[in-house]
PDB file of N, CA and C in Angstrom:
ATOM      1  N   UNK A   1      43.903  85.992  82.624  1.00  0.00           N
ATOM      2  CA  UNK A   1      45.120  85.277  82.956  1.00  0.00           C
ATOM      3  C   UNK A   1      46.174  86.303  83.379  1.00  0.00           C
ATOM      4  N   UNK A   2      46.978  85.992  84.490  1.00  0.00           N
ATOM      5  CA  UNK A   2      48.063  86.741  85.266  1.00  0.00           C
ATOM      6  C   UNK A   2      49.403  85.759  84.499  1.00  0.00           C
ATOM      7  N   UNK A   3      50.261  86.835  84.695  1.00  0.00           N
ATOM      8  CA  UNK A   3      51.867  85.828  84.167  1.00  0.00           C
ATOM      9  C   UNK A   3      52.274  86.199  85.362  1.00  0.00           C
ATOM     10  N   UNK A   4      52.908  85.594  85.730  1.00  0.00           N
ATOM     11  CA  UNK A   4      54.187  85.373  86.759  1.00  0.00           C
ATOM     12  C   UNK A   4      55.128  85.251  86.929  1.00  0.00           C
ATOM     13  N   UNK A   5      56.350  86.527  87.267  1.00  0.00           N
ATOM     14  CA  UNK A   5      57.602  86.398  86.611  1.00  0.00           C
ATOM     15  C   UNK A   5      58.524  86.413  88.400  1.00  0.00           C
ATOM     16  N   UNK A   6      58.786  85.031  88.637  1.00  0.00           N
ATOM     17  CA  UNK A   6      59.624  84.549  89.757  1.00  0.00           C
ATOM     18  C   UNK A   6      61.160  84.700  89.851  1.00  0.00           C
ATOM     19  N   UNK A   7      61.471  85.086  90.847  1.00  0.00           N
ATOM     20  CA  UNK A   7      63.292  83.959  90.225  1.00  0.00           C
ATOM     21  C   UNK A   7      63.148  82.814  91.406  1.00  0.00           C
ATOM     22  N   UNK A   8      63.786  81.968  90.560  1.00  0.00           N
ATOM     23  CA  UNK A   8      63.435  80.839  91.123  1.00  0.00           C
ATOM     24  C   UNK A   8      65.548  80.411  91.655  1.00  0.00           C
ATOM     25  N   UNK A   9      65.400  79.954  93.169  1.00  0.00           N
ATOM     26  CA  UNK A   9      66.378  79.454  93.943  1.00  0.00           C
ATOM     27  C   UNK A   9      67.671  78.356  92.487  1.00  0.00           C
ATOM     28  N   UNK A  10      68.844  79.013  92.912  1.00  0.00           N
ATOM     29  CA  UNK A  10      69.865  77.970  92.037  1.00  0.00           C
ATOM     30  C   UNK A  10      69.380  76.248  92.184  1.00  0.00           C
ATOM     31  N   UNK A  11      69.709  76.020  93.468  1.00  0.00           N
ATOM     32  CA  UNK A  11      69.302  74.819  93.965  1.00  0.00           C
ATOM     33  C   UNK A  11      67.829  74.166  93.795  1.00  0.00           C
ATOM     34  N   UNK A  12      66.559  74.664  93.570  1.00  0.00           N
ATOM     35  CA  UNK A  12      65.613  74.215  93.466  1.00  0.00           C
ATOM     36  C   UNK A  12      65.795  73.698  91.280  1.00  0.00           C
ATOM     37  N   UNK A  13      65.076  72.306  91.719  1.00  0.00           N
ATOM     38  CA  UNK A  13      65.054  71.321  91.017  1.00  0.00           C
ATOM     39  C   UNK A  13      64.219  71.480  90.128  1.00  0.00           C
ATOM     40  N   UNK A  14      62.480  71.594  90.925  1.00  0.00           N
ATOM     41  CA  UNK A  14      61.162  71.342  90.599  1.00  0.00           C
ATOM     42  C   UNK A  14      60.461  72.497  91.587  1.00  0.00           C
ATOM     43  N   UNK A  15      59.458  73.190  90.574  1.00  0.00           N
ATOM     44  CA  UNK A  15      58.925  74.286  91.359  1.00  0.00           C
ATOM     45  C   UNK A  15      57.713  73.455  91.520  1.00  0.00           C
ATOM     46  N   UNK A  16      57.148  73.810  93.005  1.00  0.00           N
ATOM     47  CA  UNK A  16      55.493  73.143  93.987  1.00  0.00           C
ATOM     48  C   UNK A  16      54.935  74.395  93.585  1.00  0.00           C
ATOM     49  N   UNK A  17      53.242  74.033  93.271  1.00  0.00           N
ATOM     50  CA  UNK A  17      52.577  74.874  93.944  1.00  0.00           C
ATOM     51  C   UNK A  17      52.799  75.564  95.264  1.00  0.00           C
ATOM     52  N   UNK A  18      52.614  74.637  96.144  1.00  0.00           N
ATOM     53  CA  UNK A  18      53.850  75.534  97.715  1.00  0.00           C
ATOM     54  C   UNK A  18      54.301  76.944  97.117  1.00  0.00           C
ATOM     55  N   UNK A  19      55.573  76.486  96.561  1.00  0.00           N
ATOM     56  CA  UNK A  19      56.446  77.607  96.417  1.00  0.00           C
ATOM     57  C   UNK A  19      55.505  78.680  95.899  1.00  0.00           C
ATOM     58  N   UNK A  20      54.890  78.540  94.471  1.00  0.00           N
ATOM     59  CA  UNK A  20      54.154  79.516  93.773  1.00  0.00           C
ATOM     60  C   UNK A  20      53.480  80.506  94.726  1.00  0.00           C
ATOM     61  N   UNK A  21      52.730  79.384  95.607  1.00  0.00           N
ATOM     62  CA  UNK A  21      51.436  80.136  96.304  1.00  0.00           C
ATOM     63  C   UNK A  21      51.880  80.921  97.252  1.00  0.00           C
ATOM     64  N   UNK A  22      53.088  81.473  97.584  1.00  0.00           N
ATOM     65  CA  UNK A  22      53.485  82.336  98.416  1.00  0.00           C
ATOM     66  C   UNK A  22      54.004  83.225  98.034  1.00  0.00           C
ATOM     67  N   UNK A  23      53.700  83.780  96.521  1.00  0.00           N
ATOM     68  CA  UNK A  23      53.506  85.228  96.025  1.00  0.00           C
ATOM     69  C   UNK A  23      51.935  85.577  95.150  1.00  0.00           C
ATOM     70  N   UNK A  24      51.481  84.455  95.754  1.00  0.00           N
ATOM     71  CA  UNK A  24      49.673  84.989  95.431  1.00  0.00           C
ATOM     72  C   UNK A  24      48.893  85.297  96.850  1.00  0.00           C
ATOM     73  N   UNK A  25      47.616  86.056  96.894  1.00  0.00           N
ATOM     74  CA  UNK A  25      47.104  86.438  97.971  1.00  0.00           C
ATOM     75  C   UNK A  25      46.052  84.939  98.036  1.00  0.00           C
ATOM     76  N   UNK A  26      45.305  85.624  98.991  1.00  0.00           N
ATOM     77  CA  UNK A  26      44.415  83.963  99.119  1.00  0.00           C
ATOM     78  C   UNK A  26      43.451  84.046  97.709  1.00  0.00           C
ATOM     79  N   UNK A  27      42.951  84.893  97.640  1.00  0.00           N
ATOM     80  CA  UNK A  27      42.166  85.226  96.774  1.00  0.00           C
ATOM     81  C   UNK A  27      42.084  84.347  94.792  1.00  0.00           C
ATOM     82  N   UNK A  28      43.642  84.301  95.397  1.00  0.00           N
ATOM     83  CA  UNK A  28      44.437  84.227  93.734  1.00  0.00           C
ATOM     84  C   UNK A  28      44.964  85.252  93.365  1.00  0.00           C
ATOM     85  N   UNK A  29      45.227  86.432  93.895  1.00  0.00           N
ATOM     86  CA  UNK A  29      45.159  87.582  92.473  1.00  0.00           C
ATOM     87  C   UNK A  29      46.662  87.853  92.871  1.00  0.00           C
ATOM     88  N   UNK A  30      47.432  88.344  92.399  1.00  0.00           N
ATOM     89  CA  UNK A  30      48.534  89.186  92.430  1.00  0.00           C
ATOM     90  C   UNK A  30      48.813  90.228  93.705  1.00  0.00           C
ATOM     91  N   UNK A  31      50.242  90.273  94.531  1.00  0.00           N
ATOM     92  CA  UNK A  31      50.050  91.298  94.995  1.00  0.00           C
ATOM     93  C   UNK A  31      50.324  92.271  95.055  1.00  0.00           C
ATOM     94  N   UNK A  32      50.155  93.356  95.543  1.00  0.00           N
ATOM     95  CA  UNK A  32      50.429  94.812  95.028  1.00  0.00           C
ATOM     96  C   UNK A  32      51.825  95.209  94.265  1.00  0.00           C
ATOM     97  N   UNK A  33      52.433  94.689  95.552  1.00  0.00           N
ATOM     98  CA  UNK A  33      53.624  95.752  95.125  1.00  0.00           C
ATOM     99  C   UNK A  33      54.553  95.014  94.143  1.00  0.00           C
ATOM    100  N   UNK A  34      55.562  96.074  93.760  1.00  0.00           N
ATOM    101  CA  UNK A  34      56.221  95.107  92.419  1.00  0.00           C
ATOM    102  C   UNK A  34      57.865  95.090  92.990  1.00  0.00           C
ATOM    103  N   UNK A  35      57.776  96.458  94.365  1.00  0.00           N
ATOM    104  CA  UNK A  35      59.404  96.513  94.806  1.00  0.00           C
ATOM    105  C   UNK A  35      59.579  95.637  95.652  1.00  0.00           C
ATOM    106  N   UNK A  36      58.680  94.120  96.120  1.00  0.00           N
ATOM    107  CA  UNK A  36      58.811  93.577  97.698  1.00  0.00           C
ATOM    108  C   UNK A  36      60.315  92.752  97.156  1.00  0.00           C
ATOM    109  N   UNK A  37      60.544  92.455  97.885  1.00  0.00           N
ATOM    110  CA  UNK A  37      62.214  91.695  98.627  1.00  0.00           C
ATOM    111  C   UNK A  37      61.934  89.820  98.178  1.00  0.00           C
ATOM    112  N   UNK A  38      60.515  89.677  97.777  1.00  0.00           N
ATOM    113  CA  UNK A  38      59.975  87.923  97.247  1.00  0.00           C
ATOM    114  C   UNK A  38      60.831  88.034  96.043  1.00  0.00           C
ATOM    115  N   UNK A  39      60.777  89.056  94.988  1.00  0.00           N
ATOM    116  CA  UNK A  39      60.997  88.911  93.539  1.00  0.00           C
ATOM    117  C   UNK A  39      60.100  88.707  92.655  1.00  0.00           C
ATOM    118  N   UNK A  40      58.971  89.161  93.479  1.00  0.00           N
ATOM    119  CA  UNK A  40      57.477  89.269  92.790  1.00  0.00           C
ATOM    120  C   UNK A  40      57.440  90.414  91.552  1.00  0.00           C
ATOM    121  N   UNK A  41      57.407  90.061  90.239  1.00  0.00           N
ATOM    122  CA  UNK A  41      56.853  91.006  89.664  1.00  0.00           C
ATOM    123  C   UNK A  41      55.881  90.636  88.610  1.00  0.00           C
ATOM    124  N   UNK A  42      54.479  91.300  89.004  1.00  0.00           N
ATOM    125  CA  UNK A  42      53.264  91.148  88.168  1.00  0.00           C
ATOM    126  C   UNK A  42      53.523  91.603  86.671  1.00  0.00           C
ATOM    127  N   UNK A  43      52.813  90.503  85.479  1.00  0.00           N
ATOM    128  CA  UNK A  43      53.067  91.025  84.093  1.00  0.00           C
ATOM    129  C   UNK A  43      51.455  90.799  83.884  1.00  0.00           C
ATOM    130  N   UNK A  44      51.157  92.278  82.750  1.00  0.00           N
ATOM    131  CA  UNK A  44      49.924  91.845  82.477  1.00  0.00           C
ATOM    132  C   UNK A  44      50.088  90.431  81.406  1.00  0.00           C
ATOM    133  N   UNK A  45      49.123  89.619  80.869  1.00  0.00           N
ATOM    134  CA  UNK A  45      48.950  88.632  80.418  1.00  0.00           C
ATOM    135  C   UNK A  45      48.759  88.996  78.637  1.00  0.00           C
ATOM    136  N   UNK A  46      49.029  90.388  78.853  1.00  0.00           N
ATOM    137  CA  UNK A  46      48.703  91.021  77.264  1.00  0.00           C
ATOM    138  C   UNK A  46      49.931  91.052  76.963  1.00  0.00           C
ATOM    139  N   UNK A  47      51.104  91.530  77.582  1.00  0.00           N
ATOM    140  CA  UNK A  47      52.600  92.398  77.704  1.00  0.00           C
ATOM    141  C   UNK A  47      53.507  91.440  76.753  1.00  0.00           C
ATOM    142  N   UNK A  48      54.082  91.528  75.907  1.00  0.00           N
ATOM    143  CA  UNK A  48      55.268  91.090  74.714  1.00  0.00           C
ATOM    144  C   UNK A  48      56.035  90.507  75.867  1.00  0.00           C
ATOM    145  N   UNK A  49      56.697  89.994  75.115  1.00  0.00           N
ATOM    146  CA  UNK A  49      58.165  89.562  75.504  1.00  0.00           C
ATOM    147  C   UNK A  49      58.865  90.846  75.988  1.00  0.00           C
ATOM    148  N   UNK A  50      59.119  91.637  74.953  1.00  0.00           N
ATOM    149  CA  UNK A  50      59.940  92.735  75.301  1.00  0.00           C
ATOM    150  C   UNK A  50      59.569  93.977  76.481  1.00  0.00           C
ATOM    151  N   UNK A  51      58.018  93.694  76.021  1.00  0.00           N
ATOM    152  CA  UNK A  51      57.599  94.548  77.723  1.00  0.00           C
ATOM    153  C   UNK A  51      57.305  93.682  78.976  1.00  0.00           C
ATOM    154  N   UNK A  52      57.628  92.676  78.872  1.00  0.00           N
ATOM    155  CA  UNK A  52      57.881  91.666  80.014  1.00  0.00           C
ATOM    156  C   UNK A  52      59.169  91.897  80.618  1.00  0.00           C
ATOM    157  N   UNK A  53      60.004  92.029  80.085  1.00  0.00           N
ATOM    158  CA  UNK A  53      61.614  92.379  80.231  1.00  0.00           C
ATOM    159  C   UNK A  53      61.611  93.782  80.463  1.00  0.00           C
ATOM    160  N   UNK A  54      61.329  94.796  79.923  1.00  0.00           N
ATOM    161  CA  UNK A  54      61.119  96.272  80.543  1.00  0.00           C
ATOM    162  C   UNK A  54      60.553  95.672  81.944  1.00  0.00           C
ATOM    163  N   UNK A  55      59.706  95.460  82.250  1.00  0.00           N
ATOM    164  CA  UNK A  55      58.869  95.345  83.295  1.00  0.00           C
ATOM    165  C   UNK A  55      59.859  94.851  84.451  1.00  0.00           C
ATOM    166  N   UNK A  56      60.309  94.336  84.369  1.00  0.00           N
ATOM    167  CA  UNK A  56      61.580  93.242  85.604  1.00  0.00           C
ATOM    168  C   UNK A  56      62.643  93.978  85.558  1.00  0.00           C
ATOM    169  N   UNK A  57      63.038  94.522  84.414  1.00  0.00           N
ATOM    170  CA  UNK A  57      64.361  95.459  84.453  1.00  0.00           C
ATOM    171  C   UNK A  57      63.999  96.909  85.258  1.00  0.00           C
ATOM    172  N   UNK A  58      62.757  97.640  84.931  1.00  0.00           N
ATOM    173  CA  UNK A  58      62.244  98.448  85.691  1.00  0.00           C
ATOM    174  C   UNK A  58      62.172  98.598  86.997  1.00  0.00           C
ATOM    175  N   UNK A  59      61.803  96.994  87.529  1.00  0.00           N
ATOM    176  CA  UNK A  59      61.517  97.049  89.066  1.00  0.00           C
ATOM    177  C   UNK A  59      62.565  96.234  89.663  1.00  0.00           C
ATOM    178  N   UNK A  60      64.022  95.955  88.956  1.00  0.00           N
ATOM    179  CA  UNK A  60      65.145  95.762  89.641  1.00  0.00           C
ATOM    180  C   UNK A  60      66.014  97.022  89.853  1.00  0.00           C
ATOM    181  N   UNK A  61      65.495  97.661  88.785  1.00  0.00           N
ATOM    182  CA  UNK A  61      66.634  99.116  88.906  1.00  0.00           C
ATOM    183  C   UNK A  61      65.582 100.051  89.917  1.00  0.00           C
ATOM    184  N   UNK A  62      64.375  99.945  90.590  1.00  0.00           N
ATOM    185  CA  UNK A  62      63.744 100.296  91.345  1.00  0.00           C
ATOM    186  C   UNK A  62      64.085  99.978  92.690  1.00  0.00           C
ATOM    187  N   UNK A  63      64.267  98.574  92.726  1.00  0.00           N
ATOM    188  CA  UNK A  63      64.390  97.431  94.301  1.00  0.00           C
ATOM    189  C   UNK A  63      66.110  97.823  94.389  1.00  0.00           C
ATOM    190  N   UNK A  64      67.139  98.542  93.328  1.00  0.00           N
ATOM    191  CA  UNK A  64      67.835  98.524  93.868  1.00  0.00           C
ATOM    192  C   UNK A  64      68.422 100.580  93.556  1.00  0.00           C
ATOM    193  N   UNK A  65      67.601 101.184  93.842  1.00  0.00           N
ATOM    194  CA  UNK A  65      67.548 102.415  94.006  1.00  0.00           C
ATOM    195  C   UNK A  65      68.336 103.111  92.510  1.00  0.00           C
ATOM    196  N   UNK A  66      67.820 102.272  91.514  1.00  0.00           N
ATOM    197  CA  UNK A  66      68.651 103.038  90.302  1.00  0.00           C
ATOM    198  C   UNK A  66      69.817 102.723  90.378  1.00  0.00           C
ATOM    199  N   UNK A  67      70.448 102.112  91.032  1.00  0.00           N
ATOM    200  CA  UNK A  67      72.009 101.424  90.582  1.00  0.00           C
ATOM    201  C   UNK A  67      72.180 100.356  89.804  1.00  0.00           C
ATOM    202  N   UNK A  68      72.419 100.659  88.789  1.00  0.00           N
ATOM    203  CA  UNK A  68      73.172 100.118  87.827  1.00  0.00           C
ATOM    204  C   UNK A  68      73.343  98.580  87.947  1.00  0.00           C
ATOM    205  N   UNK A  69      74.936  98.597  88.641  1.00  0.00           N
ATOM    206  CA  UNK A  69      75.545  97.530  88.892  1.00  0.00           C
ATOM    207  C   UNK A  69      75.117  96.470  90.030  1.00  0.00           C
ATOM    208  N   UNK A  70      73.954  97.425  90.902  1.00  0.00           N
ATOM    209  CA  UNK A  70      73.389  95.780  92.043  1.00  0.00           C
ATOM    210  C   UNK A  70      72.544  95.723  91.234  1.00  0.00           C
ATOM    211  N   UNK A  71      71.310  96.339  89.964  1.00  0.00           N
ATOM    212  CA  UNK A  71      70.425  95.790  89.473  1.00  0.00           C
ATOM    213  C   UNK A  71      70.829  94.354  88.079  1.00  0.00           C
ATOM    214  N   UNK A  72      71.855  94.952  87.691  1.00  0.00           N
ATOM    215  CA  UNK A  72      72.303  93.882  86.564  1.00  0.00           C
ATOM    216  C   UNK A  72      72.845  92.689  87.451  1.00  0.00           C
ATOM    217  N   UNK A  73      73.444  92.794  88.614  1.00  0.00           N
ATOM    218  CA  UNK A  73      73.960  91.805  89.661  1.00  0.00           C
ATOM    219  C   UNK A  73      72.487  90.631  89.910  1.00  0.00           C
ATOM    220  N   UNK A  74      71.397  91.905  90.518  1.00  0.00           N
ATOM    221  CA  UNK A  74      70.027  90.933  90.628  1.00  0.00           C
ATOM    222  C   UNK A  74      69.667  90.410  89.482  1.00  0.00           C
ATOM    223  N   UNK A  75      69.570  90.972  88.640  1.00  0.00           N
ATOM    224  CA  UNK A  75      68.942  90.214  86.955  1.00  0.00           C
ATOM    225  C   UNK A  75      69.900  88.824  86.334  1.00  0.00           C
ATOM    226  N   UNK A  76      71.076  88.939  86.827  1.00  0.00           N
ATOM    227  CA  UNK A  76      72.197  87.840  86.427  1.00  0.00           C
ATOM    228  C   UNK A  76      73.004  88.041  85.086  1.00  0.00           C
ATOM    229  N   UNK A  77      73.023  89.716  85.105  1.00  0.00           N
ATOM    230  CA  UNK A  77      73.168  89.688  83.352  1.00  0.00           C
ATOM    231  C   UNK A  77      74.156  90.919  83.725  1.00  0.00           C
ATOM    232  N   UNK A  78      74.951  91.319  82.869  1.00  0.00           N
ATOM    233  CA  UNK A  78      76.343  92.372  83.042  1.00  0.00           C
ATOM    234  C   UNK A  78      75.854  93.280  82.881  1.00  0.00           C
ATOM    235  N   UNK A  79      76.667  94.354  83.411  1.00  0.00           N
ATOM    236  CA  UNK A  79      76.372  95.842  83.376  1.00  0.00           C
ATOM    237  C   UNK A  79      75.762  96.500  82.081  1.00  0.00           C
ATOM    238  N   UNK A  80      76.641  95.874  81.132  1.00  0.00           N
ATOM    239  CA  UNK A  80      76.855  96.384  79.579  1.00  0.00           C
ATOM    240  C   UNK A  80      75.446  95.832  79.185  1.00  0.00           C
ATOM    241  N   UNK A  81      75.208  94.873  79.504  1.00  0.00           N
ATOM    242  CA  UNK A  81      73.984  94.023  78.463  1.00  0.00           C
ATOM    243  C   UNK A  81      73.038  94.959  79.139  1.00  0.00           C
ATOM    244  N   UNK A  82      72.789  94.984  80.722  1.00  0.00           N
ATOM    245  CA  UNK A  82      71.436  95.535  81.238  1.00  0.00           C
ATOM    246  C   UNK A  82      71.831  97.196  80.330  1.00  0.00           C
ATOM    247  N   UNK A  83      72.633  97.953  79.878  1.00  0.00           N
ATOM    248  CA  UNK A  83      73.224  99.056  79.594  1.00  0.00           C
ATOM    249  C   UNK A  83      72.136  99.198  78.076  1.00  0.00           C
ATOM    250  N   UNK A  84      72.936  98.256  77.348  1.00  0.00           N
ATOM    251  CA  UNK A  84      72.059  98.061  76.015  1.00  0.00           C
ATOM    252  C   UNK A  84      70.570  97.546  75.879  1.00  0.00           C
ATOM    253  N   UNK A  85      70.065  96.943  76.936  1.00  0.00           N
ATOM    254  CA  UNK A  85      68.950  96.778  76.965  1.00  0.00           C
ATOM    255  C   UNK A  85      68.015  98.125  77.166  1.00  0.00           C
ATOM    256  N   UNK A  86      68.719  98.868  78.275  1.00  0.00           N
ATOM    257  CA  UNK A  86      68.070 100.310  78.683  1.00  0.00           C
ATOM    258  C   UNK A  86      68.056 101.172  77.226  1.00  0.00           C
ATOM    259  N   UNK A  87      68.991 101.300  76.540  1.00  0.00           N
ATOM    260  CA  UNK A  87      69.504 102.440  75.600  1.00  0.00           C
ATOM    261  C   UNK A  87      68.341 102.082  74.179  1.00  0.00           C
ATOM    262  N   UNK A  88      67.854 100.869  74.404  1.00  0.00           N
ATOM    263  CA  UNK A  88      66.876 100.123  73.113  1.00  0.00           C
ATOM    264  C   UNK A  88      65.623 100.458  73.564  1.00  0.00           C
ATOM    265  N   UNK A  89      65.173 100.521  74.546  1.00  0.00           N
ATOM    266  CA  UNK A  89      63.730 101.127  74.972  1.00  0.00           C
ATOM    267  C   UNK A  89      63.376 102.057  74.332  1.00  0.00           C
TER     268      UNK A  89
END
């Protein structure tokens, strides 16, 4: 089993398969990369809660070159919180 960690549109109601299936390959499987511009990021199906959250916090402060303030901007969460989240790792 793959987890799948989306952000999903303000405006969307009800998520389709549709939507889903356009961050899976045909295959089913996951795809590579974790920096693409979809908001794709693969979790293994083993990974905690808390390394689920490393994992997305990792590859927002990645997608947004280690800055700080556009990665807590992408995550939806304040500077300070993404701050204390980093400093607890």
């Amino acid at each position: 089993m793959t987890r799948l960690a989306v952000r999903i549109p303000e405006d969307m109601r009800e998520v389709s398969v549709e939507y889903l299936q356009k961050f899976l390959t045909s295959g089913g499987e996951k795809q590579p990369s974790i920096t693409s511009e979809s908001g794709f990021v693969p979790i293994p199906s083993s990974a905690s809660l808390a390394e689920a959250e490393n994992i997305i916090i990792d590859a927002a402060l990645k997608r947004n070159n280690f800055n700080r303030k556009a990665a807590a901007s992408q995550l939806g969460i304040g500077e300070r919180t993404l701050r204390r989240k980093l400093n607890d790792k």
